[in-house]
Structures are given as structure tokens and as C-alpha cells.
C-alpha atoms as a PDB file:
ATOM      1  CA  UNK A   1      36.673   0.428  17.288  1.00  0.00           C
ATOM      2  CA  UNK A   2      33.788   0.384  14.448  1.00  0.00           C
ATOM      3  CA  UNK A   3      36.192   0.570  11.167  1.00  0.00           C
ATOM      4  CA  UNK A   4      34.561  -0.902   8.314  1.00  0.00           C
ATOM      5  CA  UNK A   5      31.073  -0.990   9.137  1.00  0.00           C
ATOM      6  CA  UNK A   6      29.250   0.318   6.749  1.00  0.00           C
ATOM      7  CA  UNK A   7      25.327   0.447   6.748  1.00  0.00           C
ATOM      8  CA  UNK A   8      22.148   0.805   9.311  1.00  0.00           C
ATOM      9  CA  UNK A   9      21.104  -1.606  11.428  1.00  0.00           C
ATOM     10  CA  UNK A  10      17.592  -0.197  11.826  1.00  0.00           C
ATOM     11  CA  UNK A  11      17.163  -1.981  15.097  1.00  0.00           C
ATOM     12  CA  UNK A  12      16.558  -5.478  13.457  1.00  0.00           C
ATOM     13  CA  UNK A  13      18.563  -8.613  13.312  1.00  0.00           C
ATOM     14  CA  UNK A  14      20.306  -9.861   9.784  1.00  0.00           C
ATOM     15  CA  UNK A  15      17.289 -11.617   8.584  1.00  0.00           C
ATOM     16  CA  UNK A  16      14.478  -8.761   9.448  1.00  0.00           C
ATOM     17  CA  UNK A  17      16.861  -6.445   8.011  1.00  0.00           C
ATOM     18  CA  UNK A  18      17.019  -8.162   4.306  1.00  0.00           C
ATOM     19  CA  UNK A  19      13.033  -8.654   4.723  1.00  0.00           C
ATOM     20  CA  UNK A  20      12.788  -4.916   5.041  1.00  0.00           C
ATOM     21  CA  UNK A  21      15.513  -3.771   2.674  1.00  0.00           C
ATOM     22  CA  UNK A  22      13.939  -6.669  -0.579  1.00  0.00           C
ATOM     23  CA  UNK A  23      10.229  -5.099   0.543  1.00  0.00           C
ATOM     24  CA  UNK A  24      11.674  -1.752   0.071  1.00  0.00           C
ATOM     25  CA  UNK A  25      12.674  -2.234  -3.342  1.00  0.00           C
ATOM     26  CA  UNK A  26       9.809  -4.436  -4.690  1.00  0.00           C
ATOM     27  CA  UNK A  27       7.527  -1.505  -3.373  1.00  0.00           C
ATOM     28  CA  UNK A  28       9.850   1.073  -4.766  1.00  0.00           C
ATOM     29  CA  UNK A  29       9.938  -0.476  -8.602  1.00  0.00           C
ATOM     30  CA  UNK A  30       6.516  -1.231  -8.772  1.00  0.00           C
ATOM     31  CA  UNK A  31       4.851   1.810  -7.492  1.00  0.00           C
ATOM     32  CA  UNK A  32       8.067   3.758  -8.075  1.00  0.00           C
ATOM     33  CA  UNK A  33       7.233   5.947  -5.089  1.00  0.00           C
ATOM     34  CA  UNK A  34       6.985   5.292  -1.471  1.00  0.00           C
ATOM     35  CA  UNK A  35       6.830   6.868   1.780  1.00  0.00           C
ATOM     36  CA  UNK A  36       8.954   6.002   4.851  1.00  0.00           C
ATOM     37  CA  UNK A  37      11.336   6.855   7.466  1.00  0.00           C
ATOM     38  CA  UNK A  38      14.774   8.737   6.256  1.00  0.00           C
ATOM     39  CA  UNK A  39      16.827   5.756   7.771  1.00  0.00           C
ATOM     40  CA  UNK A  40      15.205   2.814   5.489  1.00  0.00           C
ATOM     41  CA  UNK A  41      14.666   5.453   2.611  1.00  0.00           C
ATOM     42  CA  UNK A  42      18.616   5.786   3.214  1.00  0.00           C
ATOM     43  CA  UNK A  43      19.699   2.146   2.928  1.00  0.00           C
ATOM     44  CA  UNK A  44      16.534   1.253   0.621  1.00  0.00           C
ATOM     45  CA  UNK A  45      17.975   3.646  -2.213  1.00  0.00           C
ATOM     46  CA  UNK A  46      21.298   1.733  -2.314  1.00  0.00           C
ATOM     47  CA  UNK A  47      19.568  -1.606  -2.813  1.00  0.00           C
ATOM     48  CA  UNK A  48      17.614  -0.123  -6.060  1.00  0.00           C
ATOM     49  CA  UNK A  49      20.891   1.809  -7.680  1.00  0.00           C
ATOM     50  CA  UNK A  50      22.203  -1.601  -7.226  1.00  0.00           C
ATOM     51  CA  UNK A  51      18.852  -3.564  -8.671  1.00  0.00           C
ATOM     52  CA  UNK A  52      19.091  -0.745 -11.299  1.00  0.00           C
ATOM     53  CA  UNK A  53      22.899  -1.624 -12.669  1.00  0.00           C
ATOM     54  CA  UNK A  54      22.199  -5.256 -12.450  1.00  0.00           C
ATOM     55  CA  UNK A  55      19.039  -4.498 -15.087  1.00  0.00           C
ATOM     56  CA  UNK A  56      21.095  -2.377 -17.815  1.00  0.00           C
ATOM     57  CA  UNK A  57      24.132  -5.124 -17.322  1.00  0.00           C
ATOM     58  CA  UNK A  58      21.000  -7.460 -18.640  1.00  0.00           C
ATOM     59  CA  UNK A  59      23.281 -10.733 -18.616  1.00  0.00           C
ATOM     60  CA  UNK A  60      21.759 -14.077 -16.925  1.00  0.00           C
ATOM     61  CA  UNK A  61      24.474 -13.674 -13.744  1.00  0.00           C
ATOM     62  CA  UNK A  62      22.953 -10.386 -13.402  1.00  0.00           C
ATOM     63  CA  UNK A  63      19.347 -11.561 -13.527  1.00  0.00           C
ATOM     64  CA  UNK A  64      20.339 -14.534 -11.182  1.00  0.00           C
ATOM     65  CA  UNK A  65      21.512 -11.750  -8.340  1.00  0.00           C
ATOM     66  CA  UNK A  66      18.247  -9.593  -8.835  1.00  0.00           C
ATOM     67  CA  UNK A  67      16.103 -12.489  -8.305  1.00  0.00           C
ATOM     68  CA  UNK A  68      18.246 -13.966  -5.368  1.00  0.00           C
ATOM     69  CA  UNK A  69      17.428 -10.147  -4.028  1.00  0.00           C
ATOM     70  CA  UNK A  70      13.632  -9.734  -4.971  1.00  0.00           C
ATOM     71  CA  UNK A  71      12.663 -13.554  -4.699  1.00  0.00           C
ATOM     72  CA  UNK A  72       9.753 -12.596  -7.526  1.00  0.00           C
ATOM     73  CA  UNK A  73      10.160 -13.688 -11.360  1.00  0.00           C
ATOM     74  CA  UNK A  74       7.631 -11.533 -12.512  1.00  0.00           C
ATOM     75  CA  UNK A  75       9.701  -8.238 -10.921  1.00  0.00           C
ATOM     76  CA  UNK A  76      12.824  -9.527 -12.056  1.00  0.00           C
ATOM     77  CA  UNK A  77      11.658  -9.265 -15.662  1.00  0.00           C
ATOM     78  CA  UNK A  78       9.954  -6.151 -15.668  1.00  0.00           C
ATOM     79  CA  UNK A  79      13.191  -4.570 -14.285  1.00  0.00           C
ATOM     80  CA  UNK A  80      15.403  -5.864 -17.081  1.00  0.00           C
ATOM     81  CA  UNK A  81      12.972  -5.067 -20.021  1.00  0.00           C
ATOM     82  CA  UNK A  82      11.429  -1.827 -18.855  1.00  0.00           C
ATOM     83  CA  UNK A  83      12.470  -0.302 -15.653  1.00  0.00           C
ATOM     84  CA  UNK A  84      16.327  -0.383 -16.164  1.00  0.00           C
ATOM     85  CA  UNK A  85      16.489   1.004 -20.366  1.00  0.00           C
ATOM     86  CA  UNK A  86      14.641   4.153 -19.222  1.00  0.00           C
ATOM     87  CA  UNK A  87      18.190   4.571 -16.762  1.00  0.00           C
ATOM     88  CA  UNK A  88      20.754   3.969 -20.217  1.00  0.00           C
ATOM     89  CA  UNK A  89      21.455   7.442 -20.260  1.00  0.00           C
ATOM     90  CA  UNK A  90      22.187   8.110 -16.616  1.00  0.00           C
ATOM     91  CA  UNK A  91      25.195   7.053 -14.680  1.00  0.00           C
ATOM     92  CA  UNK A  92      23.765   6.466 -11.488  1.00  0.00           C
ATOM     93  CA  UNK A  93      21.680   8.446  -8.954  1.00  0.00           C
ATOM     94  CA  UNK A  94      18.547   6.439 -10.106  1.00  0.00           C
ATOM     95  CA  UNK A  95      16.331   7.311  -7.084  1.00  0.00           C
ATOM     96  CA  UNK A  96      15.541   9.958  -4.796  1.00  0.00           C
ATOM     97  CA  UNK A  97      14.642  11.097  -1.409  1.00  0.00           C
ATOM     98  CA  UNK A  98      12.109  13.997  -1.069  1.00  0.00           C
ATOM     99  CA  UNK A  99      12.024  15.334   2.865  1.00  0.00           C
ATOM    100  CA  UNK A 100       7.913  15.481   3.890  1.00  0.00           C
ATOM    101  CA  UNK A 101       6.538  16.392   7.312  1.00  0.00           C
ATOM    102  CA  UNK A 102       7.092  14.398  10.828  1.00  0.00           C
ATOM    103  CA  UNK A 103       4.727  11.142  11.050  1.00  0.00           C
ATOM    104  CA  UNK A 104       2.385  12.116  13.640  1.00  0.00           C
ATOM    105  CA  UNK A 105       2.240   9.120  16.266  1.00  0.00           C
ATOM    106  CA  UNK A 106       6.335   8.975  17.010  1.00  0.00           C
ATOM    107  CA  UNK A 107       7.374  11.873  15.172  1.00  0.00           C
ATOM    108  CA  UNK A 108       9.633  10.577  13.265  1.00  0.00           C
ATOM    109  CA  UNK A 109      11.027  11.956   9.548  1.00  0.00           C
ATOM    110  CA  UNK A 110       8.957  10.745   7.198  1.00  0.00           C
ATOM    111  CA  UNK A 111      10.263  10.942   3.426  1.00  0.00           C
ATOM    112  CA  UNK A 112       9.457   9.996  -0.302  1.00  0.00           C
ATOM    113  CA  UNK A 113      11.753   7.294  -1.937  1.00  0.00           C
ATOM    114  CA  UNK A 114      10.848   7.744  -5.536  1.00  0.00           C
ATOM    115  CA  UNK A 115      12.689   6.879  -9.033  1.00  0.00           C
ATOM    116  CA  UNK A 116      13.956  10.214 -10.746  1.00  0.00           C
ATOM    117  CA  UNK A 117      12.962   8.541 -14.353  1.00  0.00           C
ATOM    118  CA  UNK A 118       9.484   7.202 -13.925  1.00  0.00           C
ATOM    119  CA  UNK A 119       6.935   5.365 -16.605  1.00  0.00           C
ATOM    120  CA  UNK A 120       4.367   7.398 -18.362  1.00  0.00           C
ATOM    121  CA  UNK A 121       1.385   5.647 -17.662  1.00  0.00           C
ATOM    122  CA  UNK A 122      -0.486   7.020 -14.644  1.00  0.00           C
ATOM    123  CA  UNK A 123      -0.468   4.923 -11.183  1.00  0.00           C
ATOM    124  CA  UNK A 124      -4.536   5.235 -10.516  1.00  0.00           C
ATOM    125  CA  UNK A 125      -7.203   6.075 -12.627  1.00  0.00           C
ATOM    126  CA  UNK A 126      -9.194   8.946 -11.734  1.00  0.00           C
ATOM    127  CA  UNK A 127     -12.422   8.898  -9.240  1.00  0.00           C
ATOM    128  CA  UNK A 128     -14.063  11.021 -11.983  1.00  0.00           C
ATOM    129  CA  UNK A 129     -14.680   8.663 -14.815  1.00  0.00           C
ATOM    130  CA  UNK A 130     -16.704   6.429 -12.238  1.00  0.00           C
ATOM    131  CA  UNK A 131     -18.796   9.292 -10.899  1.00  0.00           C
ATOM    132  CA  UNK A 132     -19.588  10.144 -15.064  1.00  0.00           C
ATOM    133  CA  UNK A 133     -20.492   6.412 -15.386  1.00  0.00           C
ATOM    134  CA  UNK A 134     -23.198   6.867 -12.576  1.00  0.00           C
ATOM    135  CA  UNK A 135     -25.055   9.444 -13.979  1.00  0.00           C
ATOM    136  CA  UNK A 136     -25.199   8.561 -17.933  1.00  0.00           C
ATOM    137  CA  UNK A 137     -26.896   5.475 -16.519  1.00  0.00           C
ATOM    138  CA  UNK A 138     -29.203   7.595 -14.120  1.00  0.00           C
ATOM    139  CA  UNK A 139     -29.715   9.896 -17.488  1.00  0.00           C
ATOM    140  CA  UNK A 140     -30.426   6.894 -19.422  1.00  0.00           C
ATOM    141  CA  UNK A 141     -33.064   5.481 -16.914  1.00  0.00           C
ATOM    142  CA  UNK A 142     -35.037   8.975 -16.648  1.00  0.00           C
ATOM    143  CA  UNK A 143     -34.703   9.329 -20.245  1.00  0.00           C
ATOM    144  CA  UNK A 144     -36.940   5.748 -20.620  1.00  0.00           C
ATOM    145  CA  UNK A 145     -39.054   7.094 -18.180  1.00  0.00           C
ATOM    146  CA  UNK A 146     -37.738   4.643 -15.579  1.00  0.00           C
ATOM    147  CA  UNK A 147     -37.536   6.434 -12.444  1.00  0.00           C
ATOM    148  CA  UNK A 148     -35.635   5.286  -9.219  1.00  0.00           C
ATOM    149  CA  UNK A 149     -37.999   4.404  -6.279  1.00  0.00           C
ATOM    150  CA  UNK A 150     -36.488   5.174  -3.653  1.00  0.00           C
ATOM    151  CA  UNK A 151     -37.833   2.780  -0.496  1.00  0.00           C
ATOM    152  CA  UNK A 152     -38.882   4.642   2.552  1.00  0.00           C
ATOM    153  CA  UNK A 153     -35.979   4.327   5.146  1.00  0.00           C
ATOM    154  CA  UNK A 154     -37.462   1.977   8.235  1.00  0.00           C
ATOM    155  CA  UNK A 155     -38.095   4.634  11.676  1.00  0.00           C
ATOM    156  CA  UNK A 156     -36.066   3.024  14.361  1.00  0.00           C
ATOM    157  CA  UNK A 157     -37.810   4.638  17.593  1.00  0.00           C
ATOM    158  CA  UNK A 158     -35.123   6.341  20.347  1.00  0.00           C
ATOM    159  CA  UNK A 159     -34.420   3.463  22.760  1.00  0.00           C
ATOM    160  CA  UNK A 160     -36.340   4.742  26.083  1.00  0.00           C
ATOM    161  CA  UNK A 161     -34.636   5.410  29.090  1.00  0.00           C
ATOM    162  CA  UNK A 162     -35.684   4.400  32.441  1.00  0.00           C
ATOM    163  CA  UNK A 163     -33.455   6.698  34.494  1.00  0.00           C
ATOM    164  CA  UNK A 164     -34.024   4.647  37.828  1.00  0.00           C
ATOM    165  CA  UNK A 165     -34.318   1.373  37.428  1.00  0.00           C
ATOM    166  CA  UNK A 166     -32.186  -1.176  35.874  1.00  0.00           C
ATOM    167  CA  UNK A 167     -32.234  -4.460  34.065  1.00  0.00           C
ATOM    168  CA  UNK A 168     -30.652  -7.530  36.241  1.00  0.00           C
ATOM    169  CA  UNK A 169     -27.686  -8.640  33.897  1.00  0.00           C
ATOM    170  CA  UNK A 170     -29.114 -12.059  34.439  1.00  0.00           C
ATOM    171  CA  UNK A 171     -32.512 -12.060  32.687  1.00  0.00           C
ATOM    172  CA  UNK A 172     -31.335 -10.614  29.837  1.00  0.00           C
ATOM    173  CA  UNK A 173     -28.504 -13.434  29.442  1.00  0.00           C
ATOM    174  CA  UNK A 174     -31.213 -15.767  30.618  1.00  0.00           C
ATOM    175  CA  UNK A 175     -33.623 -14.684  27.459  1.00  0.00           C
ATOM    176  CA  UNK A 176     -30.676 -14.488  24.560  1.00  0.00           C
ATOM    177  CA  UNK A 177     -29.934 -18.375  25.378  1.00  0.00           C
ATOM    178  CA  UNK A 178     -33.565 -19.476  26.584  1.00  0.00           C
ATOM    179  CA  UNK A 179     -34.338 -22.413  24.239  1.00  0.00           C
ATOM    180  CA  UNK A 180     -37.764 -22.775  22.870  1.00  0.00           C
ATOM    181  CA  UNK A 181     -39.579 -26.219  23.623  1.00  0.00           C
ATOM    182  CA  UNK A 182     -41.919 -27.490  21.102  1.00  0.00           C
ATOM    183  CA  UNK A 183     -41.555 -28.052  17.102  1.00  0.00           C
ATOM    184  CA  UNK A 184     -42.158 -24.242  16.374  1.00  0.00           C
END
């Protein structure tokens, strides 16, 4: 009988499995939203409610166990100084799981594993501000009188076909390793 097994396997052997599940949650608190499959989103999320109560505890035990988990100093502290006091208020439930569509290759459920309480500053900057970059300097040049020459692309002619005869294989290997005799 199976009583008292808790958890997934997710068709991996112990030391895969806590690879997966500490990969999980560094990707989870540092983008704080990921997408994957509703079985790792499943045992992912208890991992970071866990990392999450070990941050607003804040004692050195507590920090010891997150970075015996995350095996990365640098995520360890973030967690405890700004990740975990945005969760003071809340009693648990510190992530959630967002259904999306099928993954196309295997079908299988694909979901979002985000925090419910995320930081204010944005993830990526916008595409725009480089594009607006671009053209004060294009402005700039034409304004100078400085305009772009633009070189003449190079007119590669349509390789011929001979529809009847062929090339032997050999004197074309023949030519590409033919060494040249002489000091030239």
C-alpha cells in the first residue's frame, strides 16, 4: 500500500528531482514568473511557500536552510531583505498557478507559476526607447548635413544550371584541397 507518500516523482530519481525542484524556485524568485508543466508548477509552489516562511522567520537557522535549498548567496539575501517583507501581511498562499494553453510538441498543460505580491520595478525595458535612440541620432546626422551613404549591395549572379550534365564529386574535392606549388 502507498500510505504516506506524499509528493511527485516527475519521472526522475532523488537527485534530478531536487535539481529541478531548487531551479524552480531560483527561476521563480528572480523572475517571479515562469512557465511550465502543471506537475512541477505543483510541487515547485510548495518549495517557494516554504523559501517564503523561512525569509519572514529572518533568523540565521532559517537563512542556513534557504541556502542549503538554493545553493546561491546572492538569492538567499535578496529573499530575506526584499522578497519575503512584501509577504508580512499574508499568511501563506504566496504563489500562484495560472492554467495557459497545451505546449504544442507533447501536448502537455502548460501553466504560469508566478508570486501573487510582485516588485514594482518592471522585468524588461521596453523595445521602444532603443528604436527613439536610433533616429535622434539619424536626426542629428541629417541635421549636420551628414547624410548616410548607403553602399551599393554586391549582385550575386543566379548560379547556372546545366540540366544534363553533372560535376564528378571527385574534381571538385580534388580542387578545394589541391595545394599550390611555388612561393605565391
Amino acid at each position: 500500500m502507498r500510505h504516506g507518500i506524499a509528493g511527485n516523482k516527475l519521472s526522475r530519481n532523488r537527485s534530478l528531482r531536487k535539481a529541478t525542484m531548487r531551479d524552480i524556485a531560483k527561476a521563480t524568485l528572480i523572475r517571479q514568473r515562469i512557465t511550465t508543466t502543471i506537475a512541477i508548477a505543483k510541487e515547485g509552489r510548495k518549495v517557494v511557500d516554504r523559501l517564503i516562511t523561512m525569509g519572514k522567520k529572518g533568523t540565521l537557522l532559517e537563512k542556513r536552510k534557504a541556502f542549503a535549498l538554493l545553493c546561491d548567496h546572492q538569492l538567499v539575501s535578496e529573499l530575506f531583505e526584499n522578497i519575503a517583507p512584501r509577504f508580512k501581511t499574508r499568511q501563506g498562499g504566496y504563489t500562484r498557478i495560472i492554467q495557459m494553453n497545451n505546449r504544442r510538441g507533447d501536448n502537455a498543460s502548460m501553466v504560469l507559476l508566478e508570486l501573487t505580491e510582485k516588485s514594482e520595478a518592471p522585468l524588461n525595458k521596453p523595445k521602444v526607447e532603443k528604436v527613439a535612440k536610433s533616429k535622434v541620432v539619424d536626426v542629428e546626422a541629417q541635421a549636420e548635413g551628414q547624410e548616410e551613404k548607403k553602399q551599393p549591395k554586391k549582385h550575386v549572379p543566379p548560379p547556372t544550371e546545366d540540366k544534363g550534365k553533372k560535376k564528378p564529386q571527385g574534381s571538385i574535392i580534388k580542387k578545394m584541397f589541391q595545394r599550390k606549388v611555388g612561393g605565391e
